[in-house]
PDB file of N, CA and C in Angstrom:
ATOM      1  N   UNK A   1       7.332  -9.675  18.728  1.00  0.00           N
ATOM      2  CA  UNK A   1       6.612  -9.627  17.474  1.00  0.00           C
ATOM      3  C   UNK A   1       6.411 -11.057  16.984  1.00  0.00           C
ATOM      4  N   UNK A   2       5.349 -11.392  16.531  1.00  0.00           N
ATOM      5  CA  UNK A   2       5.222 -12.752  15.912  1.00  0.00           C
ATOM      6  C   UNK A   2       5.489 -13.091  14.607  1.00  0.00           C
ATOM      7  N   UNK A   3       4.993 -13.553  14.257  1.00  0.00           N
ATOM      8  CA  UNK A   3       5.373 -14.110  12.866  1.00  0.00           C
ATOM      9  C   UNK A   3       4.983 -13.413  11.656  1.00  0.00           C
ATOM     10  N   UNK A   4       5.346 -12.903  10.257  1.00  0.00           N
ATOM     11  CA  UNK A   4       4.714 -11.848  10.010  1.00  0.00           C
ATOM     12  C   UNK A   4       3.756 -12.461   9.440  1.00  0.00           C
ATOM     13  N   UNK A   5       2.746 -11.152   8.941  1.00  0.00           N
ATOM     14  CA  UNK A   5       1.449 -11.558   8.328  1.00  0.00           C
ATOM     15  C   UNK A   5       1.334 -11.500   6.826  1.00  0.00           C
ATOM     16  N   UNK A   6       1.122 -12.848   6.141  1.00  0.00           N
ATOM     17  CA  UNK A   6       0.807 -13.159   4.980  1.00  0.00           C
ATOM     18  C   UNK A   6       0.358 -11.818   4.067  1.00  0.00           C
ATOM     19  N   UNK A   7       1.111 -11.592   2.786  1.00  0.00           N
ATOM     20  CA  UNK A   7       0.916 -10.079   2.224  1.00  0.00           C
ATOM     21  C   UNK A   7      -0.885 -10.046   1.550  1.00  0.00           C
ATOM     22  N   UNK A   8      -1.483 -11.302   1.736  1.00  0.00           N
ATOM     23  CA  UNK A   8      -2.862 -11.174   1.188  1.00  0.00           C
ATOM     24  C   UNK A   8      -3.956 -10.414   2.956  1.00  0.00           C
ATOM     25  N   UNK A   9      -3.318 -10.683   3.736  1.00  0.00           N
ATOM     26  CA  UNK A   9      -3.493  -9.958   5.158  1.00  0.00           C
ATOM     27  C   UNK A   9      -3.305  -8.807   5.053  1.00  0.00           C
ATOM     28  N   UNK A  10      -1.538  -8.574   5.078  1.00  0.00           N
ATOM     29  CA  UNK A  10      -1.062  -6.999   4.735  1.00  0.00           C
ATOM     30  C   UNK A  10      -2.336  -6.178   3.492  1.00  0.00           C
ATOM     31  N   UNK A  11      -2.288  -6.775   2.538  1.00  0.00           N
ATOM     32  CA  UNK A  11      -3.024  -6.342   1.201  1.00  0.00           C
ATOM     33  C   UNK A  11      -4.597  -5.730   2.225  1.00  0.00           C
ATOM     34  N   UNK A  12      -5.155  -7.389   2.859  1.00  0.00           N
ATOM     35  CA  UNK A  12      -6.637  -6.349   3.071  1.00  0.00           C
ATOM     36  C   UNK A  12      -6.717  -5.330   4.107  1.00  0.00           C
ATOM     37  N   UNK A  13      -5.687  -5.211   5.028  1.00  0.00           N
ATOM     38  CA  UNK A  13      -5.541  -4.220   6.075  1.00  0.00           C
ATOM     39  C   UNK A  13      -5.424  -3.016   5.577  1.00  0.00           C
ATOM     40  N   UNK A  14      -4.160  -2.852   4.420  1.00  0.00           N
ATOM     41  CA  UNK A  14      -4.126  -1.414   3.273  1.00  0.00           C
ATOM     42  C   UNK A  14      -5.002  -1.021   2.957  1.00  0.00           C
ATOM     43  N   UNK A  15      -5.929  -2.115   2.222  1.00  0.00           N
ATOM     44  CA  UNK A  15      -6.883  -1.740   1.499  1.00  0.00           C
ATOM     45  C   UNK A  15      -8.249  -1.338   2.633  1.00  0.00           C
ATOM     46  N   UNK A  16      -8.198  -1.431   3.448  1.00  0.00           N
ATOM     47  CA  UNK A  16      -9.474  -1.346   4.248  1.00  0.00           C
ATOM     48  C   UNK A  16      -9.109  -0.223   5.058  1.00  0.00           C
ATOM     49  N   UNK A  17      -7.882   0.573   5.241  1.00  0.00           N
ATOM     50  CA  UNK A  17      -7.090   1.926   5.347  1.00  0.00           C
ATOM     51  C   UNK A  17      -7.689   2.975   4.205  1.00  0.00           C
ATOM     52  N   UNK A  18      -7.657   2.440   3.086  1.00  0.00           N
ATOM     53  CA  UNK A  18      -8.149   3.216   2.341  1.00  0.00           C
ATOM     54  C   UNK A  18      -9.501   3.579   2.144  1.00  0.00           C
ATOM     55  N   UNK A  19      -9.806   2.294   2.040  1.00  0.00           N
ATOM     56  CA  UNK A  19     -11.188   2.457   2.433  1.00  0.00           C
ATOM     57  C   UNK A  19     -12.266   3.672   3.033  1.00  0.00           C
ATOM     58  N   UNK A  20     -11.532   3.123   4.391  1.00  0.00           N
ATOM     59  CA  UNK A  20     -12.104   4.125   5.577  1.00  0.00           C
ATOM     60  C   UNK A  20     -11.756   5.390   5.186  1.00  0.00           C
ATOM     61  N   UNK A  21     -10.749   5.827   4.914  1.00  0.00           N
ATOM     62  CA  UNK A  21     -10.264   7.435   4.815  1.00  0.00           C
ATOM     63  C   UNK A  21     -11.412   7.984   3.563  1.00  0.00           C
ATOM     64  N   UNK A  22     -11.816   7.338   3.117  1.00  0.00           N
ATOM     65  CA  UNK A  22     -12.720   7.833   1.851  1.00  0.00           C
ATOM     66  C   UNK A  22     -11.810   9.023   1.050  1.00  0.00           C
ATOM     67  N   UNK A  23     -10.697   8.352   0.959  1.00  0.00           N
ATOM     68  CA  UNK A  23      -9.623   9.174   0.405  1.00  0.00           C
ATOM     69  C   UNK A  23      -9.411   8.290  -0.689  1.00  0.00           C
ATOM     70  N   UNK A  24      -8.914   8.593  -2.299  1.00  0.00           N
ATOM     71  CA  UNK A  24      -8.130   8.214  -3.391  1.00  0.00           C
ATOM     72  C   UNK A  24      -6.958   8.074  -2.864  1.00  0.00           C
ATOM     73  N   UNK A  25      -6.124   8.312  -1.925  1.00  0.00           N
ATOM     74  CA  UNK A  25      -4.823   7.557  -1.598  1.00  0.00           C
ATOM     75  C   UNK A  25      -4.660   8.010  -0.170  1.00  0.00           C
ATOM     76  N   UNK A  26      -3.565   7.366   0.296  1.00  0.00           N
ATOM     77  CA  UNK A  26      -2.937   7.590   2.278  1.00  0.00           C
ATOM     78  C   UNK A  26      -1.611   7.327   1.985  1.00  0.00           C
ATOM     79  N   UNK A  27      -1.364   8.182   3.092  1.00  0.00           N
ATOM     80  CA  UNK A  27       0.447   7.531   2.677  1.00  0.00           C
ATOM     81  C   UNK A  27       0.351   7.340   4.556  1.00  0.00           C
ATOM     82  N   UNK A  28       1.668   6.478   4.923  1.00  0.00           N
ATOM     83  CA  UNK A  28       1.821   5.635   5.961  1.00  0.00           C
ATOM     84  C   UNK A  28       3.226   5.832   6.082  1.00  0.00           C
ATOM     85  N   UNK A  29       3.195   6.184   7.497  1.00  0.00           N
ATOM     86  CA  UNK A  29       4.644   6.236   8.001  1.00  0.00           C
ATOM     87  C   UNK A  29       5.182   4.683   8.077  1.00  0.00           C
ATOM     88  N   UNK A  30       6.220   4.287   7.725  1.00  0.00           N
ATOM     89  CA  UNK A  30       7.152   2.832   7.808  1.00  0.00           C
ATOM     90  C   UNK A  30       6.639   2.479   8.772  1.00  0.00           C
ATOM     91  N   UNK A  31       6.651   2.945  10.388  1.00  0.00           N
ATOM     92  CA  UNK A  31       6.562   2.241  11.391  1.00  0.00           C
ATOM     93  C   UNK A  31       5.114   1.789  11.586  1.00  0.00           C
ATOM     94  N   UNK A  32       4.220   2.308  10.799  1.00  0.00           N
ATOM     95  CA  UNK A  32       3.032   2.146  10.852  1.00  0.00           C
ATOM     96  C   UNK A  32       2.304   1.021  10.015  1.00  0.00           C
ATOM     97  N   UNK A  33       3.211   0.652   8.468  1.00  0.00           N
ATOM     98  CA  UNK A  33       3.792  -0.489   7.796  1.00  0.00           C
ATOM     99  C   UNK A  33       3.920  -1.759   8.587  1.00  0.00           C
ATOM    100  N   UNK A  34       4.947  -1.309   9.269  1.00  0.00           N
ATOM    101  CA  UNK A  34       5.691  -2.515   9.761  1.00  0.00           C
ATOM    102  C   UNK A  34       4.411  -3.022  10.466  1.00  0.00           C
ATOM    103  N   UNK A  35       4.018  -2.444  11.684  1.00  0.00           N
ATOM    104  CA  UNK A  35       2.837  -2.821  12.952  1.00  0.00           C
ATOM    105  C   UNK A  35       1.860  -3.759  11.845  1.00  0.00           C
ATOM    106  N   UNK A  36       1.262  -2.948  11.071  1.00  0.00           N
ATOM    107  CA  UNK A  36       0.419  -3.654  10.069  1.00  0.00           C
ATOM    108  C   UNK A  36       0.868  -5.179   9.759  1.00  0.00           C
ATOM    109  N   UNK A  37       1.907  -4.817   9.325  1.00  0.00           N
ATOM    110  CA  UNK A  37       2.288  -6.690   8.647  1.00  0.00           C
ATOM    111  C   UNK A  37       3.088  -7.742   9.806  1.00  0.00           C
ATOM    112  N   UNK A  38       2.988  -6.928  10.773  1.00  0.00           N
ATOM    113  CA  UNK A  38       3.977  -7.757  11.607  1.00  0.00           C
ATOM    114  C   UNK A  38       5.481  -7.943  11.648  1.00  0.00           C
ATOM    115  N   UNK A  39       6.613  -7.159  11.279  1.00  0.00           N
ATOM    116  CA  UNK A  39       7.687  -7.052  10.821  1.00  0.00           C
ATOM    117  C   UNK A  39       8.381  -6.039  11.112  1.00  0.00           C
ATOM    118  N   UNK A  40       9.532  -6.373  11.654  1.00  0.00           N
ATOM    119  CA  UNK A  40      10.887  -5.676  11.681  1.00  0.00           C
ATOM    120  C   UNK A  40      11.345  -4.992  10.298  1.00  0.00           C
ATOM    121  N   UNK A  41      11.168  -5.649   9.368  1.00  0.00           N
ATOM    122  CA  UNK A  41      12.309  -5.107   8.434  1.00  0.00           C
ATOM    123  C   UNK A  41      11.089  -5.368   7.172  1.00  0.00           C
ATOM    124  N   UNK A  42      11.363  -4.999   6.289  1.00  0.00           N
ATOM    125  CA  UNK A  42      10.493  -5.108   4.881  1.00  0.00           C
ATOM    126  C   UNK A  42      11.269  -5.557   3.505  1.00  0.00           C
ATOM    127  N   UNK A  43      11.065  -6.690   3.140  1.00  0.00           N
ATOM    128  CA  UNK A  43      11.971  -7.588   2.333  1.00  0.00           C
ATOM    129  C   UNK A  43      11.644  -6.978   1.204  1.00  0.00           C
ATOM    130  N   UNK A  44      11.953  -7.838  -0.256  1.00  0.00           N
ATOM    131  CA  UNK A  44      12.637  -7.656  -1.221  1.00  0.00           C
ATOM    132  C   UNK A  44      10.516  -8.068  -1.786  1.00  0.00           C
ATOM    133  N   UNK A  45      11.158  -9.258  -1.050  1.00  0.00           N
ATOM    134  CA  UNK A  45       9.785 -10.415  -1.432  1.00  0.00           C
ATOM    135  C   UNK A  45       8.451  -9.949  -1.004  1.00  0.00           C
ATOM    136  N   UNK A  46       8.238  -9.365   0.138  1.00  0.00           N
ATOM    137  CA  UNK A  46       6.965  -8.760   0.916  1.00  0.00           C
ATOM    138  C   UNK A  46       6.783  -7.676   0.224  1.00  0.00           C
ATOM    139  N   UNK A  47       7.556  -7.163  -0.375  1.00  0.00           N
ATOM    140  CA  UNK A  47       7.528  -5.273  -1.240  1.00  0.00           C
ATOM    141  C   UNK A  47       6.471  -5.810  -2.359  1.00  0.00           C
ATOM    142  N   UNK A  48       7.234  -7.314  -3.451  1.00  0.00           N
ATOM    143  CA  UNK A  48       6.246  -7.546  -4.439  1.00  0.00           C
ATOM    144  C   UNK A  48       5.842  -8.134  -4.461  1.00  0.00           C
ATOM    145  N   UNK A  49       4.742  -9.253  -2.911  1.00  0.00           N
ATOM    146  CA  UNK A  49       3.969  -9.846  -3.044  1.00  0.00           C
ATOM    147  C   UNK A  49       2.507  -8.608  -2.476  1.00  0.00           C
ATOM    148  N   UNK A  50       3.047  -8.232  -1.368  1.00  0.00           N
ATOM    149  CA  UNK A  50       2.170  -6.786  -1.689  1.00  0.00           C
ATOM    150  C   UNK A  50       1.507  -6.278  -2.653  1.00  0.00           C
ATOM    151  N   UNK A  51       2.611  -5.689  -3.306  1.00  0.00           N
ATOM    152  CA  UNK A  51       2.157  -5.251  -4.592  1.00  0.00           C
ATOM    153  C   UNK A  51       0.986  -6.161  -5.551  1.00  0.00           C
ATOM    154  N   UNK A  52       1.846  -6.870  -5.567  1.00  0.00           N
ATOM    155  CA  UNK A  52       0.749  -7.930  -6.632  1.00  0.00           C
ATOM    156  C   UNK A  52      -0.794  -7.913  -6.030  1.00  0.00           C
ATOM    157  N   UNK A  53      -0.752  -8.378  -4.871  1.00  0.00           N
ATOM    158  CA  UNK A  53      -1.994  -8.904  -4.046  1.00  0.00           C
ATOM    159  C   UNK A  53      -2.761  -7.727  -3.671  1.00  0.00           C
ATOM    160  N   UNK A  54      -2.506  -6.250  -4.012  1.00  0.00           N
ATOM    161  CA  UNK A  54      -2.752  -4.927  -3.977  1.00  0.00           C
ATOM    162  C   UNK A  54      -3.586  -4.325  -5.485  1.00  0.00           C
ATOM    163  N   UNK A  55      -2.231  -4.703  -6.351  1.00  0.00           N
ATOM    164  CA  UNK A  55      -3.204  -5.057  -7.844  1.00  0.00           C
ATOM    165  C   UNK A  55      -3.868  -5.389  -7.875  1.00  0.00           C
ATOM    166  N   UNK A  56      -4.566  -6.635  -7.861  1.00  0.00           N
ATOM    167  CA  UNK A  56      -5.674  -7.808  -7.713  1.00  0.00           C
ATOM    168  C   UNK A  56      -6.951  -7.164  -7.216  1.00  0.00           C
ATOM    169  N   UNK A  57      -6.499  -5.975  -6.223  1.00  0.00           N
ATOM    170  CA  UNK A  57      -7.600  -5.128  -5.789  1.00  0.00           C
ATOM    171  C   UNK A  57      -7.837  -3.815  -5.994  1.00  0.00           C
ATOM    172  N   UNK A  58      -7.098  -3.751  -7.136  1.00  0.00           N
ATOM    173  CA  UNK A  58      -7.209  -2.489  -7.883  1.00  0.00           C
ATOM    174  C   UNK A  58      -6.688  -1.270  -7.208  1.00  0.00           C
ATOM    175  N   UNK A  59      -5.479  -1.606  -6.494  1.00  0.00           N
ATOM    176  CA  UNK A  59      -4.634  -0.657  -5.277  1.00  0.00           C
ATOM    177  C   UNK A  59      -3.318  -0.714  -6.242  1.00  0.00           C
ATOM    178  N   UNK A  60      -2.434   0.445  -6.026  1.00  0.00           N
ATOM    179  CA  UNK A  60      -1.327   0.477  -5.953  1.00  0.00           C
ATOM    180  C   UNK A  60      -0.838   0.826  -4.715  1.00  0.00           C
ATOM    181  N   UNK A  61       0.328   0.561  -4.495  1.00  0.00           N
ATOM    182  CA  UNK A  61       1.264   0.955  -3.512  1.00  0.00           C
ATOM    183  C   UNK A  61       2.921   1.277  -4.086  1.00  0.00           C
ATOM    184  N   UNK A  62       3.601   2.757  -3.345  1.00  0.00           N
ATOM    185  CA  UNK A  62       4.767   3.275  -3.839  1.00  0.00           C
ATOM    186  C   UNK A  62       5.717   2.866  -2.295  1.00  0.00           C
ATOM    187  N   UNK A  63       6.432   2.506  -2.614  1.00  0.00           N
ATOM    188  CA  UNK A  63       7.434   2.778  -1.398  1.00  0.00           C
ATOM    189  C   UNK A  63       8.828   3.936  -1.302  1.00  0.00           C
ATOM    190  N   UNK A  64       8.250   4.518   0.017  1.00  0.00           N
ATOM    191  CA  UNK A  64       9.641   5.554   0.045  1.00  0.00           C
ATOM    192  C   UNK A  64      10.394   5.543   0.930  1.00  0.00           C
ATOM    193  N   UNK A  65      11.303   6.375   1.068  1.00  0.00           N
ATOM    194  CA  UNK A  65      12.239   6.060   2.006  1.00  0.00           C
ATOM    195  C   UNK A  65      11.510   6.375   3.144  1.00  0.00           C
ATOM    196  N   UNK A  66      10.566   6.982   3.688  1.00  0.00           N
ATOM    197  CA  UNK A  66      10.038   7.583   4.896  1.00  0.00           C
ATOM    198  C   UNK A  66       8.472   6.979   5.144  1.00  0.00           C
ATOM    199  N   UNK A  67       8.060   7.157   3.876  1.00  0.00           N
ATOM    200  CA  UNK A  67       6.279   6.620   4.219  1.00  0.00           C
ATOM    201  C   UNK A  67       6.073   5.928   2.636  1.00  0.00           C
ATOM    202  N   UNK A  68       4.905   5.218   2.778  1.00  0.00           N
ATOM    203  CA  UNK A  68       4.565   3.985   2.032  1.00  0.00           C
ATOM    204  C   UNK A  68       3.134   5.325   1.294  1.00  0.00           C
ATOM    205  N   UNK A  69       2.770   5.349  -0.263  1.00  0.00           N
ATOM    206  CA  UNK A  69       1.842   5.664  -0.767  1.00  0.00           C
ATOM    207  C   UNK A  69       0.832   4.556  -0.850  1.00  0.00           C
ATOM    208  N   UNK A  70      -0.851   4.383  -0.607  1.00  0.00           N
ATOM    209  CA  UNK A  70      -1.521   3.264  -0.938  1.00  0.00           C
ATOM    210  C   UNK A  70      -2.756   3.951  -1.564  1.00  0.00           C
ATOM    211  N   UNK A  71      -2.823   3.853  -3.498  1.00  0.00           N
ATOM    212  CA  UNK A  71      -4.040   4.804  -3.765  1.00  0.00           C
ATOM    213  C   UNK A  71      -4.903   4.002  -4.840  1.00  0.00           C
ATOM    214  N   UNK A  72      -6.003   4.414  -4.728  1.00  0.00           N
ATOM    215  CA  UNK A  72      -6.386   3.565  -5.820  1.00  0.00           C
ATOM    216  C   UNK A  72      -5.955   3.667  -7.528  1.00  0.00           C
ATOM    217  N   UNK A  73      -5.931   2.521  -7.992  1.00  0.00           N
ATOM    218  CA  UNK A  73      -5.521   2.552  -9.461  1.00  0.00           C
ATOM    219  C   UNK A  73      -6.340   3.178 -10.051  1.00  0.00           C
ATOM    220  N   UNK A  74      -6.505   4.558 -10.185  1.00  0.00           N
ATOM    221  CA  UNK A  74      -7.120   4.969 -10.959  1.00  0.00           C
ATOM    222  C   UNK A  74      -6.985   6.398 -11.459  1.00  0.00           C
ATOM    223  N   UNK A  75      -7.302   7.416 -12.228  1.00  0.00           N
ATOM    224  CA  UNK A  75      -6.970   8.491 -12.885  1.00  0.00           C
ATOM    225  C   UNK A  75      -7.904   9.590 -12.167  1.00  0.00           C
ATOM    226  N   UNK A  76      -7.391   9.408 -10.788  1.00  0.00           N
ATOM    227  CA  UNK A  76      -8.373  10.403  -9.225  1.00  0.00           C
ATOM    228  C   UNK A  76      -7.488  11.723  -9.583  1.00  0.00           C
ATOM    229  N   UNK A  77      -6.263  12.259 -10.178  1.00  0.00           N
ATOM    230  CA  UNK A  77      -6.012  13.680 -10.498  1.00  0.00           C
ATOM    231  C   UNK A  77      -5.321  13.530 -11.737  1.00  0.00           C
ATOM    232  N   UNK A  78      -5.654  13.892 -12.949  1.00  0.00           N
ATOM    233  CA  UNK A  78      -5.303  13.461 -13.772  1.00  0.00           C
ATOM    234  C   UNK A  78      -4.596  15.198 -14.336  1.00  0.00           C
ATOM    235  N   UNK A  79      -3.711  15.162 -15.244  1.00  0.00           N
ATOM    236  CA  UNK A  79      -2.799  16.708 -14.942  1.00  0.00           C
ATOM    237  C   UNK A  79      -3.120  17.042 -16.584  1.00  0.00           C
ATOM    238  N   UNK A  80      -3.779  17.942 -16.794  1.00  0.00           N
ATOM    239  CA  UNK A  80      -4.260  18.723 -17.911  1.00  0.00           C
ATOM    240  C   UNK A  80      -3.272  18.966 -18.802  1.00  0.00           C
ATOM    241  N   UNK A  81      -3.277  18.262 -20.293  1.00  0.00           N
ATOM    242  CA  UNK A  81      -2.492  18.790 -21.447  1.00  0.00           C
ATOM    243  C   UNK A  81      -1.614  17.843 -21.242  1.00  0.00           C
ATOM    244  N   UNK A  82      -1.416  16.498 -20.323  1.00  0.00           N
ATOM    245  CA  UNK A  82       0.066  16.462 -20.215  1.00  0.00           C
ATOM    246  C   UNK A  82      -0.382  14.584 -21.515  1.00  0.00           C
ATOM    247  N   UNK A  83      -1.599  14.407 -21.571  1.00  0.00           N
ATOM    248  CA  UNK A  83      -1.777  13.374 -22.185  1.00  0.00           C
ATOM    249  C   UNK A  83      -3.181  13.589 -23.408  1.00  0.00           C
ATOM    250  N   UNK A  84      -3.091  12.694 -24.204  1.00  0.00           N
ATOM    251  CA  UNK A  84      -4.348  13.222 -25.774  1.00  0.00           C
ATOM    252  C   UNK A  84      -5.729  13.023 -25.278  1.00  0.00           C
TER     253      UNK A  84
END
């Protein structure tokens, strides 16, 4: 494995995942994570430079113990009665 890939890399690879699916969100198995960014393990630091550089493009991302959520920031199912 080489060196990993800069999270503004990681960021447009997510985002261009989403993209394509013409889906409001994907979720991603870890190992499928990792391949993406280049990495063994997933730091502290790569979790919230991600994030940030994900924001910026109007993405969120959740991390779980099993698969990674990547959806757009936006109110795509919004749950009736639960807000004014």
């Amino acid at each position: 494995m080489s060196q990993p890939k800069e999270s503004a890399l990681v960021a447009q690879a997510l985002q261009s995942i989403l993209e394509k699916s013409g889906q409001n969100c994907v979720t991603l198995p870890w190992a499928d994570v990792y391949a993406i960014a280049d990495r063994k393990h997933w730091t502290d630091k790569a979790h919230e430079e991600t994030r940030y550089e994900l924001h910026d493009r109007g993405i969120t991302i959740g991390y779980g113990k099993h698969f990674v959520i990547v959806a757009k920031d936006e109110d795509f199912a919004p749950l009736k009665g639960a807000s004014a």
